[in-house]
C-alpha atoms as a PDB file:
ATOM      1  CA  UNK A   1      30.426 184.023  83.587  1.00  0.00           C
ATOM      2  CA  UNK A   2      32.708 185.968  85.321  1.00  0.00           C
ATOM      3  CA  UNK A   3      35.428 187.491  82.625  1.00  0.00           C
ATOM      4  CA  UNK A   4      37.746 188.648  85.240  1.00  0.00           C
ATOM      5  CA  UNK A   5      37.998 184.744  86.347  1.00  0.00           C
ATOM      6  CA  UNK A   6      41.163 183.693  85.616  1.00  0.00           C
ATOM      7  CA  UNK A   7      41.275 181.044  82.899  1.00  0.00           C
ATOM      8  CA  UNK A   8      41.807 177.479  84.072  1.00  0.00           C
ATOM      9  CA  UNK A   9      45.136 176.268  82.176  1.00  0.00           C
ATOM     10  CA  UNK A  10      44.432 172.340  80.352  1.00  0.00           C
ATOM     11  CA  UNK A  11      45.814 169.689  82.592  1.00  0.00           C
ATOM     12  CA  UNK A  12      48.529 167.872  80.882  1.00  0.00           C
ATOM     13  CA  UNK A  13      48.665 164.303  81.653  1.00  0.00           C
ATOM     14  CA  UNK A  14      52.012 162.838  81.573  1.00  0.00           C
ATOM     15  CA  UNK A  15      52.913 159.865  79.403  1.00  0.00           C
ATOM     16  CA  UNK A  16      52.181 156.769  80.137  1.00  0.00           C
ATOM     17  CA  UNK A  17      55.275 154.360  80.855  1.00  0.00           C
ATOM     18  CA  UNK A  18      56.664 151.585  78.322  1.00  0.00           C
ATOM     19  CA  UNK A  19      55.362 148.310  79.416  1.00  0.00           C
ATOM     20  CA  UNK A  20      57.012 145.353  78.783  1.00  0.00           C
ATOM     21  CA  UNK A  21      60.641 144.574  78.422  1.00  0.00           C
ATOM     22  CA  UNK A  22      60.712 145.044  74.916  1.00  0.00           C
ATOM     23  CA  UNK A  23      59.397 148.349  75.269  1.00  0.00           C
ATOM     24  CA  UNK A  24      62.125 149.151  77.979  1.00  0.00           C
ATOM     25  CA  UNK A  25      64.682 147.788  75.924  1.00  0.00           C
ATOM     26  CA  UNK A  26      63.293 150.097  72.848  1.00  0.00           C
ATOM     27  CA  UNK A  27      63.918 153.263  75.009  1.00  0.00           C
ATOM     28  CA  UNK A  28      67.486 152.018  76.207  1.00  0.00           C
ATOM     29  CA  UNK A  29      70.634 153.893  74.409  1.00  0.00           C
ATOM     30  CA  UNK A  30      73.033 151.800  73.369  1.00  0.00           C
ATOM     31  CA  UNK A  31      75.464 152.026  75.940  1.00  0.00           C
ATOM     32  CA  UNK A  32      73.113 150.849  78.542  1.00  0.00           C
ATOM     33  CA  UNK A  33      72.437 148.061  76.532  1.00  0.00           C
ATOM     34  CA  UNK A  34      75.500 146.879  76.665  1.00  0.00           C
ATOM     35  CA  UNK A  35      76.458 147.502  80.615  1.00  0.00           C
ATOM     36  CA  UNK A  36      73.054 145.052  81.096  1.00  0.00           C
ATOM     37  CA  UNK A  37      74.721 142.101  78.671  1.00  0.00           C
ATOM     38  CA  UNK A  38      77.623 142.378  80.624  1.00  0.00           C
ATOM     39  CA  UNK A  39      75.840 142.623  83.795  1.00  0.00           C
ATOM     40  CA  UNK A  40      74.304 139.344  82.988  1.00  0.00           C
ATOM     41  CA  UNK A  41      77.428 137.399  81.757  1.00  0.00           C
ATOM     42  CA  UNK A  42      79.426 138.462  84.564  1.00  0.00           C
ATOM     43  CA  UNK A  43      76.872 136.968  86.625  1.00  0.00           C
ATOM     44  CA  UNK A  44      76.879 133.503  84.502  1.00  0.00           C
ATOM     45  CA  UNK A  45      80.705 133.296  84.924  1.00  0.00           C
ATOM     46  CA  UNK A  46      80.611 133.856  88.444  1.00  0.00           C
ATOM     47  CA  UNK A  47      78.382 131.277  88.701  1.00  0.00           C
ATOM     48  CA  UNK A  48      80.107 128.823  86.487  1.00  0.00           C
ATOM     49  CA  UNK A  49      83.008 129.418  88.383  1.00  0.00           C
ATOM     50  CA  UNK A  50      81.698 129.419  92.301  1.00  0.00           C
ATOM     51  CA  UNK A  51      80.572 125.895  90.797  1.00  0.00           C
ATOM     52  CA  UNK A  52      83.832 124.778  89.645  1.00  0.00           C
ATOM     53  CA  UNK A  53      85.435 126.091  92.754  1.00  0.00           C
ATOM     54  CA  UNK A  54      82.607 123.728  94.994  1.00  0.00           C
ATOM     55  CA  UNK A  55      82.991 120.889  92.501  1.00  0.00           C
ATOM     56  CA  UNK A  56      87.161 120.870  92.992  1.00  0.00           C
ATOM     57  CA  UNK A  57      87.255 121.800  96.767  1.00  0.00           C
ATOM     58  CA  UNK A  58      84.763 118.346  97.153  1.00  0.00           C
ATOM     59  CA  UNK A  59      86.652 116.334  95.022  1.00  0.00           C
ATOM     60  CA  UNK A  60      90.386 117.560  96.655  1.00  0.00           C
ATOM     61  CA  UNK A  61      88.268 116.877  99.862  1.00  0.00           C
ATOM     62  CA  UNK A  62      87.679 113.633  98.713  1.00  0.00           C
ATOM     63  CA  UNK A  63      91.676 113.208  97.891  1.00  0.00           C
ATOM     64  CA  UNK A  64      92.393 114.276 100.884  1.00  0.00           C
ATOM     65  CA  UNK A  65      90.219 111.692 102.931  1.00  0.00           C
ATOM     66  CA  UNK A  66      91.273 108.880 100.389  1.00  0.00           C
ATOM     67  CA  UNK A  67      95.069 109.270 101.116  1.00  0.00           C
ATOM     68  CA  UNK A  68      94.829 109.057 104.772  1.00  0.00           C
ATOM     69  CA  UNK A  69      93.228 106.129 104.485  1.00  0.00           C
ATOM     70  CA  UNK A  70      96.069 104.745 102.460  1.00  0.00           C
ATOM     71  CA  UNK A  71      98.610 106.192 104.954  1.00  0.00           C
ATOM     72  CA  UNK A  72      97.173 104.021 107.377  1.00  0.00           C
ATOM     73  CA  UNK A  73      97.325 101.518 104.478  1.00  0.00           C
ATOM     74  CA  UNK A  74     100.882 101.875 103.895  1.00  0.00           C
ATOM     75  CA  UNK A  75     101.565 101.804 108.258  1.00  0.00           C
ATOM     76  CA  UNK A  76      99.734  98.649 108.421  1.00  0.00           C
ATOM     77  CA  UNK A  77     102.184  96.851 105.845  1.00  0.00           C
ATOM     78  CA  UNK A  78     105.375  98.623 107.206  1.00  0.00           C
ATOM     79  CA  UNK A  79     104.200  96.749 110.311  1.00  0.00           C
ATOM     80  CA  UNK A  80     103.969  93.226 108.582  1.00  0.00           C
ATOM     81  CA  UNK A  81     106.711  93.928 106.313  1.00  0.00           C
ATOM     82  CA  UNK A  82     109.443  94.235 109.655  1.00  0.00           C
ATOM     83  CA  UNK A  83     107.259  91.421 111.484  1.00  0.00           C
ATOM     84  CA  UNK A  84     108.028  89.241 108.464  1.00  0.00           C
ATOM     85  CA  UNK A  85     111.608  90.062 108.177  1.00  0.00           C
ATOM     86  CA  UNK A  86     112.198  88.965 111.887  1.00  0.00           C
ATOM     87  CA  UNK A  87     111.011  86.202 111.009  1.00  0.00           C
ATOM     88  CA  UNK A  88     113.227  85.789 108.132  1.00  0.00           C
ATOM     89  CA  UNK A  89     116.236  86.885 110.671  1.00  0.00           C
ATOM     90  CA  UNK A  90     115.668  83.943 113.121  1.00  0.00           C
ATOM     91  CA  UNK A  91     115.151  81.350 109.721  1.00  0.00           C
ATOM     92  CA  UNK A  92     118.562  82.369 108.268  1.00  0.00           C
ATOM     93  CA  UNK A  93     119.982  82.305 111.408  1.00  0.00           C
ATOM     94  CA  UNK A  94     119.009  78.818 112.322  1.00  0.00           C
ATOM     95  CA  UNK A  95     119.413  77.965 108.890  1.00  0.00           C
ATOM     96  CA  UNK A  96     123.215  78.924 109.062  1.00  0.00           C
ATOM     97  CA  UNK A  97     123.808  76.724 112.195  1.00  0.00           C
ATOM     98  CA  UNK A  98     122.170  73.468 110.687  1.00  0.00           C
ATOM     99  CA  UNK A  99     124.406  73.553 107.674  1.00  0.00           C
ATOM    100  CA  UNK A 100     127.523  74.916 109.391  1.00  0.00           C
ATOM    101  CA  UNK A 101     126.899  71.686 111.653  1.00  0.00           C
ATOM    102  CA  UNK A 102     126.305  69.962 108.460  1.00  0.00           C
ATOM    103  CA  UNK A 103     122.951  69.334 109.674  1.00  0.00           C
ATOM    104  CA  UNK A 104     123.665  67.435 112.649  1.00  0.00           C
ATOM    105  CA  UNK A 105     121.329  69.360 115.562  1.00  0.00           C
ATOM    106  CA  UNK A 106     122.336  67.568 118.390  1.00  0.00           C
ATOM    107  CA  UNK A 107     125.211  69.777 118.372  1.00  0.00           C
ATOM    108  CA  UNK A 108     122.809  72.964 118.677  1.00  0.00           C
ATOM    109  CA  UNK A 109     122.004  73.953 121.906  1.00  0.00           C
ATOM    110  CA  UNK A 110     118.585  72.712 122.760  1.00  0.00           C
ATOM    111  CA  UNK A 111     117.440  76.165 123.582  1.00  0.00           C
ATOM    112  CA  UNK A 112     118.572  77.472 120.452  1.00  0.00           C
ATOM    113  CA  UNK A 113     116.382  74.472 118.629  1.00  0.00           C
ATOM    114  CA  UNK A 114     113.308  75.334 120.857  1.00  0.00           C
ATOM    115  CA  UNK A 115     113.680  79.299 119.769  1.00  0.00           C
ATOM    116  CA  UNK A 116     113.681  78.926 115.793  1.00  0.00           C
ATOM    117  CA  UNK A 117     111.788  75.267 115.409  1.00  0.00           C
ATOM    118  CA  UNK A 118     109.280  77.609 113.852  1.00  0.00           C
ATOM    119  CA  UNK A 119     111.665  77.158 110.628  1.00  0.00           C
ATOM    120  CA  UNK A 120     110.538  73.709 109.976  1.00  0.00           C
ATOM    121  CA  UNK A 121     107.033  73.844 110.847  1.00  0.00           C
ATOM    122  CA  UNK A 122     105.587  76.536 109.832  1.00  0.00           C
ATOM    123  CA  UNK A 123     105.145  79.472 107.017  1.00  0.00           C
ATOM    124  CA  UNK A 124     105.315  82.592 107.014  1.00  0.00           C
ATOM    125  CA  UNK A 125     102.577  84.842 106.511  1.00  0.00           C
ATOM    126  CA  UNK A 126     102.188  87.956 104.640  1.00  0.00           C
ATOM    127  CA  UNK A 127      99.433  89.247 102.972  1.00  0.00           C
ATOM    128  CA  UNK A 128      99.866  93.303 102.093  1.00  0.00           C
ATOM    129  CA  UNK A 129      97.071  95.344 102.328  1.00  0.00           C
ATOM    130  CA  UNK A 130      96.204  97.335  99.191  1.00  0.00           C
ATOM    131  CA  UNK A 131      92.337  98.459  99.433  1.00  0.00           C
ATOM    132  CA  UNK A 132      92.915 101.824  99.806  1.00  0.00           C
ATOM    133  CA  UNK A 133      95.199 102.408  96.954  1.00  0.00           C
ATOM    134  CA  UNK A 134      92.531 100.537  95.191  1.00  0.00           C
ATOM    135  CA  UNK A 135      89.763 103.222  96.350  1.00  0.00           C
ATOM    136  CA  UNK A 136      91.880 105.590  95.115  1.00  0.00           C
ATOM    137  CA  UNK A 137      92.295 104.117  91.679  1.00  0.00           C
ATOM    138  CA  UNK A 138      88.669 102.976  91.114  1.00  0.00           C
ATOM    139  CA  UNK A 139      87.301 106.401  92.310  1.00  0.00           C
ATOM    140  CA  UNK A 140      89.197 108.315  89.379  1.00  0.00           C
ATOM    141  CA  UNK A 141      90.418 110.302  92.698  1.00  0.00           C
ATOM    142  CA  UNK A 142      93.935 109.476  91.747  1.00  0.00           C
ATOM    143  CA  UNK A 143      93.754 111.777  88.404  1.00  0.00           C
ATOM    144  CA  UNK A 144      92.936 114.798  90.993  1.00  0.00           C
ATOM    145  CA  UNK A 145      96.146 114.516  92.491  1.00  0.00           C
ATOM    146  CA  UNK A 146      98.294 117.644  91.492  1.00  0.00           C
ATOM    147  CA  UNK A 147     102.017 116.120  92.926  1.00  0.00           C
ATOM    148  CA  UNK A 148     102.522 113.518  90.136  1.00  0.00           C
ATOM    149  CA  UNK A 149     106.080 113.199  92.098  1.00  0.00           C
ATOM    150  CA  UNK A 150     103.891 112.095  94.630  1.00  0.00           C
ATOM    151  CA  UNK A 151     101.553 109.985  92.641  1.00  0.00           C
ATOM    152  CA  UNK A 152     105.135 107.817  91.059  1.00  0.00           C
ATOM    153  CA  UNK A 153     106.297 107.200  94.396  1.00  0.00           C
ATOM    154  CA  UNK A 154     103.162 106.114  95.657  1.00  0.00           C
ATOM    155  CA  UNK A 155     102.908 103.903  92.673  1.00  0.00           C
ATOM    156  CA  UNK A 156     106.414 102.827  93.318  1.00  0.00           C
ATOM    157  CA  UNK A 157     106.659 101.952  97.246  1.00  0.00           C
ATOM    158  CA  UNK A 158     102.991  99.906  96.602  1.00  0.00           C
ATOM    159  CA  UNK A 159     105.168  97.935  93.218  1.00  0.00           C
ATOM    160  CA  UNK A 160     107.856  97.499  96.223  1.00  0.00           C
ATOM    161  CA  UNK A 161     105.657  95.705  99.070  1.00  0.00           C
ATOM    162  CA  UNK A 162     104.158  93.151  96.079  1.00  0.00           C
ATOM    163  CA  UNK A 163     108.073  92.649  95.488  1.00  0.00           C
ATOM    164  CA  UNK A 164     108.230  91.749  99.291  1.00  0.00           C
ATOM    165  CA  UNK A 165     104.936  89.399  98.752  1.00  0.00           C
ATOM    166  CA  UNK A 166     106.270  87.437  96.142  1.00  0.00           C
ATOM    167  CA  UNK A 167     109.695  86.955  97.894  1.00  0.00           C
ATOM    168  CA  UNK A 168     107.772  85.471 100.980  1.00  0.00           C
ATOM    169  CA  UNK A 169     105.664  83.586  98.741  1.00  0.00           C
ATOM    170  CA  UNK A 170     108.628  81.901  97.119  1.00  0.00           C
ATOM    171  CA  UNK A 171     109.844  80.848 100.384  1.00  0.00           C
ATOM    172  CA  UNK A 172     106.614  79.552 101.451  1.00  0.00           C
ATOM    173  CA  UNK A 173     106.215  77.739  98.106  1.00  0.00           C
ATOM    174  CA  UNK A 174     109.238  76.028  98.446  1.00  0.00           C
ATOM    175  CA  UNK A 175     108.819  74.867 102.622  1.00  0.00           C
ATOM    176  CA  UNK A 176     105.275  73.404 101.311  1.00  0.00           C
ATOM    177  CA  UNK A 177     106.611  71.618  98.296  1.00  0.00           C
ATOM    178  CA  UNK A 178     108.999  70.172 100.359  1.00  0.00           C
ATOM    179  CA  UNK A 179     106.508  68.826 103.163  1.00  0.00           C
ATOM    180  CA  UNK A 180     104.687  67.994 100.230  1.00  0.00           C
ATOM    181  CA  UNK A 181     107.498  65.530  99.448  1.00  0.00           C
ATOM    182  CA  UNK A 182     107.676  64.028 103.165  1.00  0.00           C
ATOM    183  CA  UNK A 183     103.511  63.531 103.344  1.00  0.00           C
ATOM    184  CA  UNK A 184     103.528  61.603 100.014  1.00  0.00           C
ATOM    185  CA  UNK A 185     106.514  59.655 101.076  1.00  0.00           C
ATOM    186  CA  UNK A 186     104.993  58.978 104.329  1.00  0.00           C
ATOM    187  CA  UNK A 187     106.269  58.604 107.527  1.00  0.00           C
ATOM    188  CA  UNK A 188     105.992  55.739 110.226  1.00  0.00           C
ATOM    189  CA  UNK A 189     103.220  55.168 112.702  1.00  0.00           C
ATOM    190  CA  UNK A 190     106.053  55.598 115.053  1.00  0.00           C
ATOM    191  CA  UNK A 191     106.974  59.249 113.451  1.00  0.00           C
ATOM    192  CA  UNK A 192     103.996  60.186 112.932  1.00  0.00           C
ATOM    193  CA  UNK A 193     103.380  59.816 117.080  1.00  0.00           C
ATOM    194  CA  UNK A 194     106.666  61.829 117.830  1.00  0.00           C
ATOM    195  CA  UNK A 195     105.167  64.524 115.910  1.00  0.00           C
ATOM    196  CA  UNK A 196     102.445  64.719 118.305  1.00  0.00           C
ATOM    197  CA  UNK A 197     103.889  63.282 121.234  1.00  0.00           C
ATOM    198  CA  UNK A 198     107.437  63.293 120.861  1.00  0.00           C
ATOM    199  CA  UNK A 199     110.798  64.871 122.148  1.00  0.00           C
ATOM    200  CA  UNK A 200     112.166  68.674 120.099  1.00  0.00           C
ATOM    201  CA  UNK A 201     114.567  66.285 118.693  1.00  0.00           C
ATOM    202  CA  UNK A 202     112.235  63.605 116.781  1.00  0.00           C
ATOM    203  CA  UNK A 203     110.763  66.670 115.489  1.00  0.00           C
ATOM    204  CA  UNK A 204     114.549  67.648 113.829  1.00  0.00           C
ATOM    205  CA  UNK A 205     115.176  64.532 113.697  1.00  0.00           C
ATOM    206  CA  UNK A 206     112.261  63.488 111.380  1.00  0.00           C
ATOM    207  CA  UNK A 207     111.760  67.020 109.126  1.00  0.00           C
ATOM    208  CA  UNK A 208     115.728  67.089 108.233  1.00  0.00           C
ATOM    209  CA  UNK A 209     115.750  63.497 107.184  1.00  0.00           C
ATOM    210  CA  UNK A 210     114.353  64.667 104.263  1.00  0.00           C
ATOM    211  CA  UNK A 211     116.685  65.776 101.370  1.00  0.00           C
ATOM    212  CA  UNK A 212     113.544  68.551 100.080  1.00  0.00           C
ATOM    213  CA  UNK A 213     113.166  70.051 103.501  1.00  0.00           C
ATOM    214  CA  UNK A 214     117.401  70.196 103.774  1.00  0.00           C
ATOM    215  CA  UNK A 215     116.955  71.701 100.292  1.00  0.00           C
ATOM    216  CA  UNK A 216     114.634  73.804 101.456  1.00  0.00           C
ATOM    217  CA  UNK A 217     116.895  75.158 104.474  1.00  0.00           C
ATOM    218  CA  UNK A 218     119.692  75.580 102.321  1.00  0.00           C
ATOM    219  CA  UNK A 219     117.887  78.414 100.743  1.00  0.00           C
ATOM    220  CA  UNK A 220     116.268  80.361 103.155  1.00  0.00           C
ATOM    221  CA  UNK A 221     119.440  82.924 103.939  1.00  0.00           C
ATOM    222  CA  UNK A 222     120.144  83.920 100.348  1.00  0.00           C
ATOM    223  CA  UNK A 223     116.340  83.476  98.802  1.00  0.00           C
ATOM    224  CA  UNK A 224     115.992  87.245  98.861  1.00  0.00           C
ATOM    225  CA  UNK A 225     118.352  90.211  99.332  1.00  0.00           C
ATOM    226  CA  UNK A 226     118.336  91.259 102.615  1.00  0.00           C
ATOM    227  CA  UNK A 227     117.880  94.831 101.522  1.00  0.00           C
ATOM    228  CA  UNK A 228     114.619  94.387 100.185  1.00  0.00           C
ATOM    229  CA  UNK A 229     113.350  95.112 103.636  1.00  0.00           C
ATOM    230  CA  UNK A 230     114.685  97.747 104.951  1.00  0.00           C
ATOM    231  CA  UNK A 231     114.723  99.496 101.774  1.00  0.00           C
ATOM    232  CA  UNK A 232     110.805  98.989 101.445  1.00  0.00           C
ATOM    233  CA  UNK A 233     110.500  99.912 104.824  1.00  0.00           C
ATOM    234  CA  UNK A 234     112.266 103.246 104.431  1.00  0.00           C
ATOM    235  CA  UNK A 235     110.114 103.990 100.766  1.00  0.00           C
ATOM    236  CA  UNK A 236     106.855 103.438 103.077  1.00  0.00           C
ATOM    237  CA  UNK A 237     108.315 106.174 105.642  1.00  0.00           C
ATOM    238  CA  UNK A 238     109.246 108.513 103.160  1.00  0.00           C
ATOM    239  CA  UNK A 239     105.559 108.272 101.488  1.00  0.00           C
ATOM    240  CA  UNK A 240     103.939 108.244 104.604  1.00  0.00           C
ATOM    241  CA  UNK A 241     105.971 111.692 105.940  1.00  0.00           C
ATOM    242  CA  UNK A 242     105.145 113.403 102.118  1.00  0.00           C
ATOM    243  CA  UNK A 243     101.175 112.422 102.832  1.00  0.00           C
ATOM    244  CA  UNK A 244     101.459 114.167 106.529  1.00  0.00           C
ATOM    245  CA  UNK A 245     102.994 117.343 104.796  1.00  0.00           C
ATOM    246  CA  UNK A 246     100.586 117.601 101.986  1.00  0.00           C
ATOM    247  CA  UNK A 247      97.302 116.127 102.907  1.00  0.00           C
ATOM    248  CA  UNK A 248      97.081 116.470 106.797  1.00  0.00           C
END
């Protein structure tokens, strides 16, 4: 052998990496330890949250969809709600000239007669329309609703319109009661042709000769205050401009 061959220095080998996580974790200082923790519970609160943030932006999504219905709701009874008191209007009107003319219509103007007969032969119909609001109750939606201003007056103008029902219905009540009254007292073969086949005045003629439907007549200007109306209308409006401004 060769002594002036320099001598070949031992190959060192370098150490073999921790495997495993708790081996990793082992070799960790302290401070690292604790940036990881965080690390991973910042990225469970983010997550938490990102889901609350979906979970409330659906369900104010949902609100949102639910209250226009109920706009439309609340446009669709302002509609029936004036229709009805037009109606009302014409009744107390020819209500007033019947009993100023202490019931004696030949001294109406036939015309006039023809224009409001509807006061003696018919009801009047309304029926409110209150699915929506419904939806919104049933759905627990309603308990979403941040503007609990909002959520009284909507509880309040729907309380109104029932108000409004229940007036009508006491109106209608009474006209059927009272033909009630002229059906069980019956009326002549000969009537009961005129009805059909008869002049505007047998009809008069043969609905006022009954004391219940005079009754009846007698009440139809003062059954309600007027105000009721309008006033209901003008709650609907004001709901129906807060829903544009918040929720459209």
């Amino acid at each position: 052998m060769d002594e002036n061959k320099e001598k070949e220095e031992p190959v060192t080998l370098p150490e073999a990496e921790p495997s495993g996580i708790k081996e990793k974790i082992s070799r960790w200082k302290m401070g690292d330890y604790i940036r990881q923790l965080s690390i991973v519970i910042l990225g469970i609160v983010v997550t938490f949250w990102g889901s609350d943030l979906i979970s409330d932006y659906s369900k104010q999504k949902e609100v949102r969809s639910v209250i226009r219905l109920v706009k439309t709701e609340l446009k669709e009874n302002q509609d029936k709600i004036r229709n009805v008191r037009e109606k009302w209007i014409d009744d107390s009107t020819i209500s007033r000239l019947l009993m100023e003319n202490d019931f004696r219509y030949q001294n109406i103007p036939r015309d006039t007669l023809f224009k409001y007969m509807r006061v003696i032969t018919s009801t009047r119909g309304f029926a409110p329309a209150v699915d929506a609001l419904d939806v919104l109750k049933s759905s627990g939606l309603l308990q979403n609703v941040s503007d609990k201003k909002f959520v009284f007056k909507l509880s309040e103008v729907y309380r109104d319109i029932r108000n409004v029902e229940s007036s009508v219905k006491f109106l209608n009540d009474s006209y059927l009661k009272a033909l009630d009254t002229m059906n069980e007292k019956g009326l002549s073969p000969e009537d009961e042709d005129n009805l059909v086949n008869g002049d505007l005045l047998d009809t008069y003629r043969i609905f006022l000769s009954s004391y219940q439907m005079r009754s009846y007549i007698r009440v139809i200007p003062d059954f309600v205050d007027s105000d009721i109306f309008s006033e209901t209308d003008n709650a609907i409006e004001e709901v129906i401009q807060a829903i544009e401004k918040k929720y459209e």
